[in-house]
C-alpha atoms as a PDB file:
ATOM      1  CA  UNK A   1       0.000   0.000   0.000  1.00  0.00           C
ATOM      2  CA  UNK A   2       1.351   3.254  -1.070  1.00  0.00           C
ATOM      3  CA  UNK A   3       0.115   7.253   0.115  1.00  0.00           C
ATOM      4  CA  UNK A   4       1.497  10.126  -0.513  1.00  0.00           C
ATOM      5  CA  UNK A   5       0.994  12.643   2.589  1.00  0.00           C
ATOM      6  CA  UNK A   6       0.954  15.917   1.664  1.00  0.00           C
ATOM      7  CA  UNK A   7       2.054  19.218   3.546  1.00  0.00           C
ATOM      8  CA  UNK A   8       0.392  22.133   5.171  1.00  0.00           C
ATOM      9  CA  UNK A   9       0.441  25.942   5.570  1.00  0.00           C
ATOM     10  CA  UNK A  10      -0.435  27.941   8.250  1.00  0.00           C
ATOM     11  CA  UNK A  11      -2.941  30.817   7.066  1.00  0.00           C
ATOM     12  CA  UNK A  12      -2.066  33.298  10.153  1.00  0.00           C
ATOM     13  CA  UNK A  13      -0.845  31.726  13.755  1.00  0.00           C
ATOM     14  CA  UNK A  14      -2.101  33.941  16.485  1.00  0.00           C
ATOM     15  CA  UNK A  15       0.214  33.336  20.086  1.00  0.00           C
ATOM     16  CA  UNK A  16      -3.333  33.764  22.442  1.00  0.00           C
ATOM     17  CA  UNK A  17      -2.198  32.878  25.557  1.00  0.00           C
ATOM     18  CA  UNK A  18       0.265  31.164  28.055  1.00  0.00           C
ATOM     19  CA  UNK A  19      -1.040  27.978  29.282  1.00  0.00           C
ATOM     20  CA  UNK A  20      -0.158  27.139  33.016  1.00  0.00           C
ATOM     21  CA  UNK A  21       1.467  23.725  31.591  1.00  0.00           C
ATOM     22  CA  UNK A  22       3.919  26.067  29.687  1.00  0.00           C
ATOM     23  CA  UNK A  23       2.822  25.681  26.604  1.00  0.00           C
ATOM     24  CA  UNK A  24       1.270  28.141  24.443  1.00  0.00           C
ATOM     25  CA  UNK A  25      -2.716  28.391  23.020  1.00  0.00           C
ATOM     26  CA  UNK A  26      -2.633  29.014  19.447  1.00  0.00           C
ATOM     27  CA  UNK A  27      -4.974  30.528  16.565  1.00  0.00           C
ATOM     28  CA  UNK A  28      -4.474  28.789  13.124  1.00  0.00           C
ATOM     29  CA  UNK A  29      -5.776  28.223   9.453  1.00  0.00           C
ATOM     30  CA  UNK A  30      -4.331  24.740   8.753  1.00  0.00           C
ATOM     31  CA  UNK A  31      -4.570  24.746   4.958  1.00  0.00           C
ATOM     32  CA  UNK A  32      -3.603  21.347   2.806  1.00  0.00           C
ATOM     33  CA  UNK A  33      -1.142  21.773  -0.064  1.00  0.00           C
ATOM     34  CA  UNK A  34       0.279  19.077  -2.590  1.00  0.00           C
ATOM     35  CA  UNK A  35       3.561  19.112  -1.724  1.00  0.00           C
ATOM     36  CA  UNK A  36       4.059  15.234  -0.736  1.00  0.00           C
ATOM     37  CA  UNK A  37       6.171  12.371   0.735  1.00  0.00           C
ATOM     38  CA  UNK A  38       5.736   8.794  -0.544  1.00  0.00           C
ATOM     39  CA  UNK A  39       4.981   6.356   2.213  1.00  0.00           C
ATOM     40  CA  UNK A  40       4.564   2.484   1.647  1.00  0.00           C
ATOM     41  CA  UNK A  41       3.363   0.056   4.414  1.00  0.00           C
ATOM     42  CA  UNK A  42       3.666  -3.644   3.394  1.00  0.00           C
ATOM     43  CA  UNK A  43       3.015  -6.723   5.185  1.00  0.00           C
ATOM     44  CA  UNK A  44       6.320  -8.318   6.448  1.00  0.00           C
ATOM     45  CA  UNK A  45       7.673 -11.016   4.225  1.00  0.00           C
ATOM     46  CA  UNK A  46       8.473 -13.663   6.509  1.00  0.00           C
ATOM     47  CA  UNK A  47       6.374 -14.432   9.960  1.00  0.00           C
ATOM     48  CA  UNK A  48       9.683 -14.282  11.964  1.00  0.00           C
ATOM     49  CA  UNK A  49      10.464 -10.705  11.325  1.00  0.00           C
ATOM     50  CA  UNK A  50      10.061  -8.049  13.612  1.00  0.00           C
ATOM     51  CA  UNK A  51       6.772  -6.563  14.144  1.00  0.00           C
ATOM     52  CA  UNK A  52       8.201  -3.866  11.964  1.00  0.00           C
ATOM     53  CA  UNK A  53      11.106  -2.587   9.812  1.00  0.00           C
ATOM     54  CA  UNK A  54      11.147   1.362   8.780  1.00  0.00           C
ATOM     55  CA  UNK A  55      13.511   2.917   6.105  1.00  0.00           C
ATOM     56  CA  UNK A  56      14.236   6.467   5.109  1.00  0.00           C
ATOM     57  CA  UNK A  57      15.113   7.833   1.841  1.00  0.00           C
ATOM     58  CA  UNK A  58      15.914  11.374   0.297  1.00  0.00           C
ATOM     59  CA  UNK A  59      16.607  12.560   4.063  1.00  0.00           C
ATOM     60  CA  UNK A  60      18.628  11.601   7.309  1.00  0.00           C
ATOM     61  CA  UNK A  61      16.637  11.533  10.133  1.00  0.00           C
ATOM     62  CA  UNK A  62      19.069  12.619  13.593  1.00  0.00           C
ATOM     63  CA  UNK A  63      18.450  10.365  15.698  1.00  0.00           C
ATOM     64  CA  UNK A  64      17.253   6.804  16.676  1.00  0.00           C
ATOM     65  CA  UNK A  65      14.468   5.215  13.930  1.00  0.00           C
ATOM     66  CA  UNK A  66      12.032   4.826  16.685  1.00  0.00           C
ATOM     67  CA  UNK A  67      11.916   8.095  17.326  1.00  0.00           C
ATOM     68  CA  UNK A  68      10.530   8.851  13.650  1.00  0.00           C
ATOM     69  CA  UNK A  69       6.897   9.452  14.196  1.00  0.00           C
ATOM     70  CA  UNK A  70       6.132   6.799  11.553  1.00  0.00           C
ATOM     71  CA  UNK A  71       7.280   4.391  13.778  1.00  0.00           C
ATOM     72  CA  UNK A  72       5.514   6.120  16.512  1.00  0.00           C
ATOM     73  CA  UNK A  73       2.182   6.326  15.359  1.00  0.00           C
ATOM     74  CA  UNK A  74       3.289   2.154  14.588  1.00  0.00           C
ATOM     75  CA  UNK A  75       3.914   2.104  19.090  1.00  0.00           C
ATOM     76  CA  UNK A  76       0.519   3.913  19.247  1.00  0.00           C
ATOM     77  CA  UNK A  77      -1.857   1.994  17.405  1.00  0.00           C
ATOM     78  CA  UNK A  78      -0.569  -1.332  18.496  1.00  0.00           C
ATOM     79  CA  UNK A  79      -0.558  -0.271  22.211  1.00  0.00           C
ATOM     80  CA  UNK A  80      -4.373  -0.936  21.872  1.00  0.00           C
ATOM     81  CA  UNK A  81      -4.618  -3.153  18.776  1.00  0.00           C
ATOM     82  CA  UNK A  82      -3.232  -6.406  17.315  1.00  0.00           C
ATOM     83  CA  UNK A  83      -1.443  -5.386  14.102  1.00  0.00           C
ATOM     84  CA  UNK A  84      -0.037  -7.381  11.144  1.00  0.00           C
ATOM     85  CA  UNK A  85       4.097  -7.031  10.886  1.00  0.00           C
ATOM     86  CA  UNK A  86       5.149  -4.358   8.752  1.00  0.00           C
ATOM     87  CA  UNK A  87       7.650  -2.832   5.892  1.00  0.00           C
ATOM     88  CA  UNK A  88       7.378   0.453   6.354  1.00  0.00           C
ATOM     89  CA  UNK A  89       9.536   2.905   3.890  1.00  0.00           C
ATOM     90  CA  UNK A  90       9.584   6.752   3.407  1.00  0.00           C
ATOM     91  CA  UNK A  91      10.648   8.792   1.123  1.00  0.00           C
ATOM     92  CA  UNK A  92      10.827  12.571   1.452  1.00  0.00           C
ATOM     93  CA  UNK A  93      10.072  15.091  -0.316  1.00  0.00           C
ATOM     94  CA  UNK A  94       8.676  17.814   2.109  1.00  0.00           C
ATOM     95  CA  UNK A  95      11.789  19.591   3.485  1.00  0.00           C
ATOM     96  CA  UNK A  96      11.994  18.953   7.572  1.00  0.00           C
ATOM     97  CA  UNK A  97      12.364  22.119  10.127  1.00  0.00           C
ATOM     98  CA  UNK A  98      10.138  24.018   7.977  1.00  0.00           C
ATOM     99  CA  UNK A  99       6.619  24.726   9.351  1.00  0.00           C
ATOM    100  CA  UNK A 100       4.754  22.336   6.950  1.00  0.00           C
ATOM    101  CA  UNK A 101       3.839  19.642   8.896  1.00  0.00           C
ATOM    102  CA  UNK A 102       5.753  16.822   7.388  1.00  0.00           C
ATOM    103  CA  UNK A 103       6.670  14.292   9.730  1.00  0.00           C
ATOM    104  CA  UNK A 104       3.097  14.731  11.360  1.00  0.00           C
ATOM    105  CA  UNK A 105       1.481  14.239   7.952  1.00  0.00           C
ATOM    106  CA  UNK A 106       3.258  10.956   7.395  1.00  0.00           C
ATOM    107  CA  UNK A 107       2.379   9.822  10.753  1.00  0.00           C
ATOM    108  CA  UNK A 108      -1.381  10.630  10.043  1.00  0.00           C
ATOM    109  CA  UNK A 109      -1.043   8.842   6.870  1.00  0.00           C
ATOM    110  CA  UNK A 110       0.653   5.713   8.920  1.00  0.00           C
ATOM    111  CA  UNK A 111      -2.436   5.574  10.879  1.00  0.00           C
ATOM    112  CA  UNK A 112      -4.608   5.430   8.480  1.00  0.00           C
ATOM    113  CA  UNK A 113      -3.081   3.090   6.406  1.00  0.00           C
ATOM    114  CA  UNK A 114      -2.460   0.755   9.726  1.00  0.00           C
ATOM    115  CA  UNK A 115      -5.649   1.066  10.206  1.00  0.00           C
ATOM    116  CA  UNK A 116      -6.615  -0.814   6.283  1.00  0.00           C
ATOM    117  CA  UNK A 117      -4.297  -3.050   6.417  1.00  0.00           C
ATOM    118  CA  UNK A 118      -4.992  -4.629   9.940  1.00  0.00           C
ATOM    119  CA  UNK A 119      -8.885  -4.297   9.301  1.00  0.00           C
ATOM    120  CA  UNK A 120      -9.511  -2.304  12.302  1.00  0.00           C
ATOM    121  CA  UNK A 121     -12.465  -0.017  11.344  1.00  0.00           C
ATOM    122  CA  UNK A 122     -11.420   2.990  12.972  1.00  0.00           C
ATOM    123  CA  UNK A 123     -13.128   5.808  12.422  1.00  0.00           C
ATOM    124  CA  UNK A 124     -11.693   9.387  11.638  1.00  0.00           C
ATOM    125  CA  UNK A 125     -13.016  10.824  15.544  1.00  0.00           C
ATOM    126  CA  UNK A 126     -10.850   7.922  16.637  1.00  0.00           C
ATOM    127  CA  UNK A 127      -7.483   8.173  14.658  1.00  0.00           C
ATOM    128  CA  UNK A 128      -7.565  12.075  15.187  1.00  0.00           C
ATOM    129  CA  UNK A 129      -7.044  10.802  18.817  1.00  0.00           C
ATOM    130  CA  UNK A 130      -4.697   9.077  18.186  1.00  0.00           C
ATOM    131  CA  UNK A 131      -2.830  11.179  15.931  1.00  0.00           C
ATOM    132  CA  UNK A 132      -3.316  13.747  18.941  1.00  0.00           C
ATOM    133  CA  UNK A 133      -1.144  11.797  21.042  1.00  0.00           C
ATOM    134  CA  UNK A 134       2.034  11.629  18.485  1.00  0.00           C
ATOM    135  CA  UNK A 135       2.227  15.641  17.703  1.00  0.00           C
ATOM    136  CA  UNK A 136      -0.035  18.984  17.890  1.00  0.00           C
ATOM    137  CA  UNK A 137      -0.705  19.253  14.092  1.00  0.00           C
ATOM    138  CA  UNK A 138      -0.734  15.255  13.783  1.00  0.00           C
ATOM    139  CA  UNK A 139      -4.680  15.080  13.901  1.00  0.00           C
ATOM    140  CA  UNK A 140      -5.140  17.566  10.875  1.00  0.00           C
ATOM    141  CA  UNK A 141      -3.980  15.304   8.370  1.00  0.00           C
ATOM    142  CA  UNK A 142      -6.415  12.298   9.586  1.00  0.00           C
ATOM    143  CA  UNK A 143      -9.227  14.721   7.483  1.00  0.00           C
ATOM    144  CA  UNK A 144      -7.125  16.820   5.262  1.00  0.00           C
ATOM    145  CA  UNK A 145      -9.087  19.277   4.835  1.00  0.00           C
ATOM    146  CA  UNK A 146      -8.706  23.137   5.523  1.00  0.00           C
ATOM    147  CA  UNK A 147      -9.262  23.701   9.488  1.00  0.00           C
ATOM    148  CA  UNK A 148      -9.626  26.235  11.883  1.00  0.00           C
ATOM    149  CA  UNK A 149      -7.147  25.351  14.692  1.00  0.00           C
ATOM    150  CA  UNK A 150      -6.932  26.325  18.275  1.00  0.00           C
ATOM    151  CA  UNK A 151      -4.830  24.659  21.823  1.00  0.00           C
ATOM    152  CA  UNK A 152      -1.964  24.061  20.797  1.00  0.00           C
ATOM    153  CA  UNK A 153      -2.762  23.081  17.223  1.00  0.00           C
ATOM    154  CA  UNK A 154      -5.542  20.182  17.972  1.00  0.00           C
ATOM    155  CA  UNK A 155      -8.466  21.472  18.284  1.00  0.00           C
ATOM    156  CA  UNK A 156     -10.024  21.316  15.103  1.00  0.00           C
ATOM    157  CA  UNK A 157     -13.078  23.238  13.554  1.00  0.00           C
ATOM    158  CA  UNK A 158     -13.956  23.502  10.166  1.00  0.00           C
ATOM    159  CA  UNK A 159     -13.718  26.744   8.211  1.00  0.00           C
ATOM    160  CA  UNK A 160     -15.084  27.797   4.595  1.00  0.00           C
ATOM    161  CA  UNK A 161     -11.020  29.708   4.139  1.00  0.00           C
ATOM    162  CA  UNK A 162     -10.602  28.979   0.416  1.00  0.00           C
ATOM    163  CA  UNK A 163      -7.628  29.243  -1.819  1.00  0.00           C
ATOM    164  CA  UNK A 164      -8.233  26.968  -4.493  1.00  0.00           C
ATOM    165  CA  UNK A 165      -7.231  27.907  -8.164  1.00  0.00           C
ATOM    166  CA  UNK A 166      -4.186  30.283  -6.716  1.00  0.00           C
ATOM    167  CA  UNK A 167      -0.850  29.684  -7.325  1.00  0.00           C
ATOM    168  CA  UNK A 168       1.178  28.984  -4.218  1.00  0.00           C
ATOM    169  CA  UNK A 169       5.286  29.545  -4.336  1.00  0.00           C
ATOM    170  CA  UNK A 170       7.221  27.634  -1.132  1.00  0.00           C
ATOM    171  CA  UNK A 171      10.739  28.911  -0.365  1.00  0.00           C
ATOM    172  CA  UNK A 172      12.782  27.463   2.234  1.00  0.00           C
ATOM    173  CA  UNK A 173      16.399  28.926   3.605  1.00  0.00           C
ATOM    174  CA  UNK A 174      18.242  26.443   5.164  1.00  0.00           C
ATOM    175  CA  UNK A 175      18.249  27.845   8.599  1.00  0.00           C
ATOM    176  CA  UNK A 176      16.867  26.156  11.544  1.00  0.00           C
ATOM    177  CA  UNK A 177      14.300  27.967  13.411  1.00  0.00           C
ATOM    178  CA  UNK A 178      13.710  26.197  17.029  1.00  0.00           C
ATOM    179  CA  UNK A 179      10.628  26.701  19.119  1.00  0.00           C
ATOM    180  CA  UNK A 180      12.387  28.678  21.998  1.00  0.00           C
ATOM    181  CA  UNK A 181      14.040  31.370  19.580  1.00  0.00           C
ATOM    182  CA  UNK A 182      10.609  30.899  17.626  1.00  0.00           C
ATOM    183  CA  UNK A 183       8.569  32.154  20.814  1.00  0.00           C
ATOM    184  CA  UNK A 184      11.563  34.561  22.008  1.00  0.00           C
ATOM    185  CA  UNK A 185       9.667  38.091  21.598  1.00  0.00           C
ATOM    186  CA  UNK A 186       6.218  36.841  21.224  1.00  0.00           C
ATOM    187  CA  UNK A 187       3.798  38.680  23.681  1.00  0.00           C
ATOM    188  CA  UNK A 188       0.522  36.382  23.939  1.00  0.00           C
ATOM    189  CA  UNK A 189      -3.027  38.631  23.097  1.00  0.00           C
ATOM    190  CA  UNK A 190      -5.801  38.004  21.473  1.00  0.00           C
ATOM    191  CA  UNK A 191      -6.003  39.148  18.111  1.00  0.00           C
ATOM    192  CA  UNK A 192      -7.930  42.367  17.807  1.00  0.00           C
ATOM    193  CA  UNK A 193      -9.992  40.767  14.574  1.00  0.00           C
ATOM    194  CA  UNK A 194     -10.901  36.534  14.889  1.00  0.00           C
ATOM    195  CA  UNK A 195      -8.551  35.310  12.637  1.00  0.00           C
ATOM    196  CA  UNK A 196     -11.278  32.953  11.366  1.00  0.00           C
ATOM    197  CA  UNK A 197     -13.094  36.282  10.298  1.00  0.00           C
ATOM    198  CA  UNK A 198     -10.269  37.503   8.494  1.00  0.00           C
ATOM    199  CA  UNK A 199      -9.679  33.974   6.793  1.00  0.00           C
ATOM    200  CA  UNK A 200     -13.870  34.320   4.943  1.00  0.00           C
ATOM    201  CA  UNK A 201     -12.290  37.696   3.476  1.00  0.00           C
ATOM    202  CA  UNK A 202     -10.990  36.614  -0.021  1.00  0.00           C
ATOM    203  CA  UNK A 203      -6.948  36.247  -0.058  1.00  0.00           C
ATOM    204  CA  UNK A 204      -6.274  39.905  -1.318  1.00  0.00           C
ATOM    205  CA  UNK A 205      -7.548  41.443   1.256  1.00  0.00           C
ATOM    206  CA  UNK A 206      -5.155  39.231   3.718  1.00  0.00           C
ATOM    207  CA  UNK A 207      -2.165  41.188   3.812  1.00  0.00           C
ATOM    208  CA  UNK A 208      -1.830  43.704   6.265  1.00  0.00           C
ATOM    209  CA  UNK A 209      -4.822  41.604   8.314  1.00  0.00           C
ATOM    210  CA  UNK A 210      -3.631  38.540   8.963  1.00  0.00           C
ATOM    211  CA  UNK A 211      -0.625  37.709  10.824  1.00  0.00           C
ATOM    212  CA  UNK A 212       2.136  35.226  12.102  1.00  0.00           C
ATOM    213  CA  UNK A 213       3.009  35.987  15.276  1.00  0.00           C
ATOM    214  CA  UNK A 214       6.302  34.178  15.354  1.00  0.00           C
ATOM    215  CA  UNK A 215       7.452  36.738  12.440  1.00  0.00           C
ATOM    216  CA  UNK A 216       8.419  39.311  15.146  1.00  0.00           C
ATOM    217  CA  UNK A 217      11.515  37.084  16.624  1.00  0.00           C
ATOM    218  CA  UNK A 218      12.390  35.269  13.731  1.00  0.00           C
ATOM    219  CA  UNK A 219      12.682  38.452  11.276  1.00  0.00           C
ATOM    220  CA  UNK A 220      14.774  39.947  14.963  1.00  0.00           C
ATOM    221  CA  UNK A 221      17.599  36.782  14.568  1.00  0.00           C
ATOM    222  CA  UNK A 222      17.462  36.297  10.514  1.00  0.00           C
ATOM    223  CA  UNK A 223      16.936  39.680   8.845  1.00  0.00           C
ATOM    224  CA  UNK A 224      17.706  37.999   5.459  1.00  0.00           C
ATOM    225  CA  UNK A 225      14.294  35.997   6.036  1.00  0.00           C
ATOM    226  CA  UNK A 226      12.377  39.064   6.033  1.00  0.00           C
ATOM    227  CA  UNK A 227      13.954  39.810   2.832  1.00  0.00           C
ATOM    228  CA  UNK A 228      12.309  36.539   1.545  1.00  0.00           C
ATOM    229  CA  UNK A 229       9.060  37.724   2.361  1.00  0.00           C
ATOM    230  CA  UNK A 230       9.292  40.896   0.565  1.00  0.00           C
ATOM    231  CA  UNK A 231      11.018  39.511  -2.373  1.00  0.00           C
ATOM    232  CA  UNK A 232       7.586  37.513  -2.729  1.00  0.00           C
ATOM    233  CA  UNK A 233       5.479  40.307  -2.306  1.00  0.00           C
ATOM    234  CA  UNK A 234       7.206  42.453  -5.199  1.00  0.00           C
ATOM    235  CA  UNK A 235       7.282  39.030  -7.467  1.00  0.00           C
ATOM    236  CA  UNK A 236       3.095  40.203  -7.220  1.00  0.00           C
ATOM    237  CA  UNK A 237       2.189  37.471  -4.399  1.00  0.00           C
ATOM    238  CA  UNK A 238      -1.284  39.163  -3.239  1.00  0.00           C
ATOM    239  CA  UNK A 239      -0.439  37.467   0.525  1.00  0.00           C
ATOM    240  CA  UNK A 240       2.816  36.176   1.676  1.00  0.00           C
ATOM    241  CA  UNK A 241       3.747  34.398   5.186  1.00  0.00           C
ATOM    242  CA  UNK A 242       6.053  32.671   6.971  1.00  0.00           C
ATOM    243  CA  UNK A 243       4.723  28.866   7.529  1.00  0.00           C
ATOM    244  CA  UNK A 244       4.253  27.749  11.290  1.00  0.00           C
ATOM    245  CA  UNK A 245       7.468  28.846  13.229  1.00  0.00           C
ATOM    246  CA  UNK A 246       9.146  28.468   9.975  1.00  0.00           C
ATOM    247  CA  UNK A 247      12.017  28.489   8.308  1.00  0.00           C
ATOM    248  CA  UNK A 248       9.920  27.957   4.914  1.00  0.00           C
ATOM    249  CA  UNK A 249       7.726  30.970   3.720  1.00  0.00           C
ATOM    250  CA  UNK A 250       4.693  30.745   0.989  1.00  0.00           C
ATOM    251  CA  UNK A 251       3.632  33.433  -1.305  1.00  0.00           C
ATOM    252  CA  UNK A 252      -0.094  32.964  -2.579  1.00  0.00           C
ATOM    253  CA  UNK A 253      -0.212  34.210  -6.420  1.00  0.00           C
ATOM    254  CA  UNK A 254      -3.317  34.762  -8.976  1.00  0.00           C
ATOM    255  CA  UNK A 255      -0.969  34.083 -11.907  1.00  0.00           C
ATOM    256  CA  UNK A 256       1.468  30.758 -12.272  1.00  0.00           C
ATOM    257  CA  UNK A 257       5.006  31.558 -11.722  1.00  0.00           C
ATOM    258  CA  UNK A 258       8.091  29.796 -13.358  1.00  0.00           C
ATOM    259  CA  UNK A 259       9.640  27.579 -11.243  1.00  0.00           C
ATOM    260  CA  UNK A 260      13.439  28.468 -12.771  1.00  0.00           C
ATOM    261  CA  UNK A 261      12.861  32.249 -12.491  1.00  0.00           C
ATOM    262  CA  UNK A 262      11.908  31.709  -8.460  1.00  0.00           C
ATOM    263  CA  UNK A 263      15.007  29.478  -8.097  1.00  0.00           C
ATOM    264  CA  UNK A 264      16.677  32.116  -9.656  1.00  0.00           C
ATOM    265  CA  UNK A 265      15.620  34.464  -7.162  1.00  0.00           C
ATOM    266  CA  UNK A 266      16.604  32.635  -3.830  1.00  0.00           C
ATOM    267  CA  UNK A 267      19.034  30.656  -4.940  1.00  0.00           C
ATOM    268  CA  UNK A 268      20.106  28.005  -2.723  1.00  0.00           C
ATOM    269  CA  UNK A 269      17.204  27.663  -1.468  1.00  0.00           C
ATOM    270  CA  UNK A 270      14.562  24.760  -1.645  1.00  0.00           C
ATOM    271  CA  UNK A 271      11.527  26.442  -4.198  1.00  0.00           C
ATOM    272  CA  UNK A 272       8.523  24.470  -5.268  1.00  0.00           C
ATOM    273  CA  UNK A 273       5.307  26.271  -7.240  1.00  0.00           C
ATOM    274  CA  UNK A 274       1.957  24.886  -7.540  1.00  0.00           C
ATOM    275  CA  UNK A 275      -1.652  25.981  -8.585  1.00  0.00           C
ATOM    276  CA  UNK A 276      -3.871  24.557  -5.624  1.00  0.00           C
END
């Protein structure tokens, strides 16, 4: 069994409020995009293997396999359930430390497909609870679909937020962006407009209106990132954002751009261009 899980944007993160556990409650517009891995889940070959095997491709992942969150959503299911023993092999596409969501997609997509090929007959409700468990953004991908986000990222609520037909250009700088420097100069408030409000407005009205909170610190420590931002803006993006807590940044367009002129533009960089 093959899937290909797919990445995500963040349409405006609000910072809301401290929690007293020390994390943070967030406002988001989780938006699907078809940027994708390639994930295949087989049975095992032979009835003495392990109860699973997992292989990485196009990537290093630091650190031990079982740590991957492929594996991990593996652990999870079959903490409960009586799986089948497993091939499991990735290969990536979506860049890593970049705000879109990858490695939670491709655990969402394990769970799903664990949950075919062992027969289980979960249903979505129940796999977004499980996904829940791996990573904050893990449950999105269970539905796929564009969602209103609060917590920290898993509370889900559906929203009518629309970009189909636009183009969408991804740039990525390869700088690391960690949560700590991420939240270094946010200051928690509610936004003065409902972010879900702004998200109904059609996407040329965004800029100026809808925000990224994490912007502030990360523009304070990388200056050249802002300059990515802007740079996407005067290429005639009608809204441009960083993704998440970054380091990749989108710029939504109403005409397709050439793929080898954006390269051209940031080069070294990791570009990709698609009409959604």
């Amino acid at each position: 069994m093959v899937t290909f899980p797919n990445a995500k944007i963040n349409l405006g993160l609000d910072v809301v409020e401290k929690r007293p556990d020390g994390y943070h409650n967030l406002e988001t517009v989780f938006y699907p995009i078809p940027l994708c891995d390639i994930l295949e889940i087989t049975p095992a070959k032979n009835s003495d293997a392990p109860d699973y095997t997992f292989t990485m491709h196009n990537a290093v992942f630091e650190g031990d396999d079982n740590d991957n969150l492929v594996v991990k959503a593996y652990k999870t299911l079959a903490a409960d359930h009586k799986l089948p023993k497993v091939e499991m092999s990735l290969y990536k596409n979506i860049p890593t430390g970049a705000g879109l969501g990858g490695g939670s997609a491709d655990a969402a997509f394990a769970l799903k497909m664990l949950n075919e090929l062992a027969a289980l007959g979960l249903a979505d409700e129940e796999l977004e609870c499980y996904a829940a468990k791996i990573g904050a953004d893990c449950a999105f991908f269970i539905k796929n679909t564009p969602a209103y986000a609060t917590g920290i990222g898993n509370i889900l609520s559906p929203t009518t937020c629309d970009i189909a037909g636009y183009h969408l250009v991804l740039v990525k700088p390869d700088i690391h962006i960690s949560t700590k420097e991420a939240y270094s100069l946010v200051k928690p408030a509610a936004p003065e407009t409902p972010l879900t409000e702004i998200a109904k407005r059609p996407a040329e009205e965004w800029k100026g209106a809808m925000k990224n909170d994490f912007e502030k610190s990360v523009f304070a420590n990388h200056p050249s990132m802002e300059m990515i931002k802007e740079e996407l803006y005067a290429m005639g993006a009608v809204y441009a954002s960083m993704s998440g807590s970054g380091s990749s940044f989108f710029g939504i367009f109403k005409e397709e751009q050439d793929i080898e002129t954006i390269k051209g533009k940031f080069p070294a960089m990791f570009c990709w261009c698609k009409k959604l």
